[in-house]
C-alpha atoms as a PDB file:
ATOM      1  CA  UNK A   1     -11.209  68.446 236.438  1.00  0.00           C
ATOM      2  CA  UNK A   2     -14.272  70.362 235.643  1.00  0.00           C
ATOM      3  CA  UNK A   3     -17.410  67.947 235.609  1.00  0.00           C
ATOM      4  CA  UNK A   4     -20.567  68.781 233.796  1.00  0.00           C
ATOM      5  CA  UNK A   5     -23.587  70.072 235.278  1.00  0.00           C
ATOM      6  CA  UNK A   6     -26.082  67.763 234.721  1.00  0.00           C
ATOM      7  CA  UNK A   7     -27.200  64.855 236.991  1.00  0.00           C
ATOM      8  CA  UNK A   8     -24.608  61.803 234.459  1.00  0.00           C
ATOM      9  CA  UNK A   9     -21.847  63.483 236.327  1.00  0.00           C
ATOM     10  CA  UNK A  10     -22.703  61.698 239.284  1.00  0.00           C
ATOM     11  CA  UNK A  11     -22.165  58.521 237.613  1.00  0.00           C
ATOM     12  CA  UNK A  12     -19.066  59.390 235.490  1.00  0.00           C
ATOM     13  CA  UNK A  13     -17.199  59.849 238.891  1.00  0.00           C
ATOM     14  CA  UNK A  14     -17.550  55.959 238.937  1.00  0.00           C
ATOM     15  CA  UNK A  15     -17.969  54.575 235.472  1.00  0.00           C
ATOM     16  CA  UNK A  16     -17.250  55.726 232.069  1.00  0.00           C
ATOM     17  CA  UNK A  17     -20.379  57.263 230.423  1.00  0.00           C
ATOM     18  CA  UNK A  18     -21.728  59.410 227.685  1.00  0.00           C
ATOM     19  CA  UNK A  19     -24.338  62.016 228.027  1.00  0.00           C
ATOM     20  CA  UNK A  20     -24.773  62.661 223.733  1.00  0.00           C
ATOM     21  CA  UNK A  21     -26.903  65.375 222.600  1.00  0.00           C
ATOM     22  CA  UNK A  22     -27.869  66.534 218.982  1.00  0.00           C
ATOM     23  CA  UNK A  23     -29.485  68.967 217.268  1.00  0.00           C
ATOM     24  CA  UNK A  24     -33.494  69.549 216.300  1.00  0.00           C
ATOM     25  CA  UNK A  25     -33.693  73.110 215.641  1.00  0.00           C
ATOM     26  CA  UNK A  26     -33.504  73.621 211.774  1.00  0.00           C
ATOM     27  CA  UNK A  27     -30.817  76.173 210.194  1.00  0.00           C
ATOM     28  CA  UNK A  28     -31.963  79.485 210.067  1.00  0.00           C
ATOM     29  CA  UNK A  29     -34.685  79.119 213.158  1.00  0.00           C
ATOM     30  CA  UNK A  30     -34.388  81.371 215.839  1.00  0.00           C
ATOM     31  CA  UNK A  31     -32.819  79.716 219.025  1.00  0.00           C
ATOM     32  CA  UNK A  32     -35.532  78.059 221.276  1.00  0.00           C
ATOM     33  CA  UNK A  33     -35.650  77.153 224.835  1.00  0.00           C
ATOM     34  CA  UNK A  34     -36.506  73.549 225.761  1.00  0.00           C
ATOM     35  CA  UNK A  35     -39.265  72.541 227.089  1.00  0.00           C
ATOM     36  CA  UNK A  36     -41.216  74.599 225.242  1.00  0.00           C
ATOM     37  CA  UNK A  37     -44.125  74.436 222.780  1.00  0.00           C
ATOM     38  CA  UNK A  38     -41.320  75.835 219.901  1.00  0.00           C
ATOM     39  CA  UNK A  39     -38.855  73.404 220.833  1.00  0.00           C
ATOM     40  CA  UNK A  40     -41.696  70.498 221.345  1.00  0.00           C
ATOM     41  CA  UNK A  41     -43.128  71.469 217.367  1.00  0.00           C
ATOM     42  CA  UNK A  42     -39.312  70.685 216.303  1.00  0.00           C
ATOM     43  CA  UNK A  43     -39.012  67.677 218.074  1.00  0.00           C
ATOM     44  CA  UNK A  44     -42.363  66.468 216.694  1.00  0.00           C
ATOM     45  CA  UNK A  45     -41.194  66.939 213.014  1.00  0.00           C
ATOM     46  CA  UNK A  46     -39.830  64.780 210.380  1.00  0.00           C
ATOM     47  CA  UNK A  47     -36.129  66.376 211.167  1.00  0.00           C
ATOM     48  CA  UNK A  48     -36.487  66.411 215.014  1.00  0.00           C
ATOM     49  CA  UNK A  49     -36.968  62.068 214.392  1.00  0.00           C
ATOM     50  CA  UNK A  50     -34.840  61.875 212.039  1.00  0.00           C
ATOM     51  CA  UNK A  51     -32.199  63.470 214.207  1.00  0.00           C
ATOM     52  CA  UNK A  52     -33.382  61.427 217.241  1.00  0.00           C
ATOM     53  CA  UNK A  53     -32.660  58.008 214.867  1.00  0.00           C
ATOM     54  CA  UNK A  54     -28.925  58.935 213.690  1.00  0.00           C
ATOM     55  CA  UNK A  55     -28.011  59.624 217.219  1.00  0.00           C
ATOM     56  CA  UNK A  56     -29.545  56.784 218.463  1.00  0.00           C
ATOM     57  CA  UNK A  57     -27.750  54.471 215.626  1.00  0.00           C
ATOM     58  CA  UNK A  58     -25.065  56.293 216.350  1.00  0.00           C
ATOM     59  CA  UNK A  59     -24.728  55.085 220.016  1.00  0.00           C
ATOM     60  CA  UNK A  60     -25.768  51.850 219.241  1.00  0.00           C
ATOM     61  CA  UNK A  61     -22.627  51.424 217.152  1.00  0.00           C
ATOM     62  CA  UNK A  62     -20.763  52.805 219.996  1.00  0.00           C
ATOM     63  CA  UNK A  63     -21.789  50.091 222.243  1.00  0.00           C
ATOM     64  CA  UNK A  64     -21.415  47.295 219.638  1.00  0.00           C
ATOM     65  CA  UNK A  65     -17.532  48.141 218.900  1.00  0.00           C
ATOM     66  CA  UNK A  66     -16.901  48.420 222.524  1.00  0.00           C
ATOM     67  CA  UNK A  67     -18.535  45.071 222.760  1.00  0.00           C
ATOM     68  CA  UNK A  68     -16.881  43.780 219.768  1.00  0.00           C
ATOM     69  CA  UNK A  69     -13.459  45.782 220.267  1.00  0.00           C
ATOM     70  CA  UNK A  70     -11.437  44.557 223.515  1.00  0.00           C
ATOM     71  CA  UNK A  71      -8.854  47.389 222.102  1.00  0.00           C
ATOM     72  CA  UNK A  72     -10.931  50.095 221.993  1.00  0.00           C
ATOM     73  CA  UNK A  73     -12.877  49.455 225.641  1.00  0.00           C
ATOM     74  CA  UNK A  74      -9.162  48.792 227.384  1.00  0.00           C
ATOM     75  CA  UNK A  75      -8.810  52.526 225.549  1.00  0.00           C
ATOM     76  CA  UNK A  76     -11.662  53.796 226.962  1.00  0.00           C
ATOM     77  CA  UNK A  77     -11.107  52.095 230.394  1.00  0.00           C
ATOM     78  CA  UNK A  78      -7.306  53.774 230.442  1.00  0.00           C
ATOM     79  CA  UNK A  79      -8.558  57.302 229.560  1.00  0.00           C
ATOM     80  CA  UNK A  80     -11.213  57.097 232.591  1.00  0.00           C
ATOM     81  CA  UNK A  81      -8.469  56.136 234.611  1.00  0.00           C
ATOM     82  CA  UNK A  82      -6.424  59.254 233.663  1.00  0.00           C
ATOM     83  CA  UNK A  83      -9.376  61.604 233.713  1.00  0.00           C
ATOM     84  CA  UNK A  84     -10.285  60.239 237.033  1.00  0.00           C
ATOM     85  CA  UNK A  85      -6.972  60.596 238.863  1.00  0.00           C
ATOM     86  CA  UNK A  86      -6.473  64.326 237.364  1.00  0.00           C
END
């Protein structure tokens, strides 16, 4: 199993976790590095926060159906099992 490159691999070799990202950079813009003063104008606009909200709703009702769900977190709990031991 390939892990990815960032630091959250780490943990996911002992706990399930997500490492979510989402888009800031309008349709049409020319691709822009991060941390930069292009990419930091896009996150400091109305679409860069109201991308940051969705995805951040959009975790949050993550976390409440796995709190809610026993179903779905034995689920999740089986696959890291399996992904682990591949």
């Amino acid at each position: 199993m390939r892990w990815p490159g960032w630091d959250m691999a780490n943990v996911s070799h002992v706990v399930p976790g997500s490492h979510p990202s989402f888009n800031i950079v309008p349709r049409g813009a020319e691709r822009t590095a991060t941390h930069s003063r292009e990419f930091l104008a896009f996150a400091n606009s109305a679409r860069g926060y109201r991308q940051a909200l969705n995805a951040g709703i959009g975790m949050a009702l993550a976390a409440i159906r796995l709190l809610t769900d026993r179903k779905a977190l034995q689920e999740v709990k089986q696959a890291f099992r399996t992904m682990v031991q591949s």
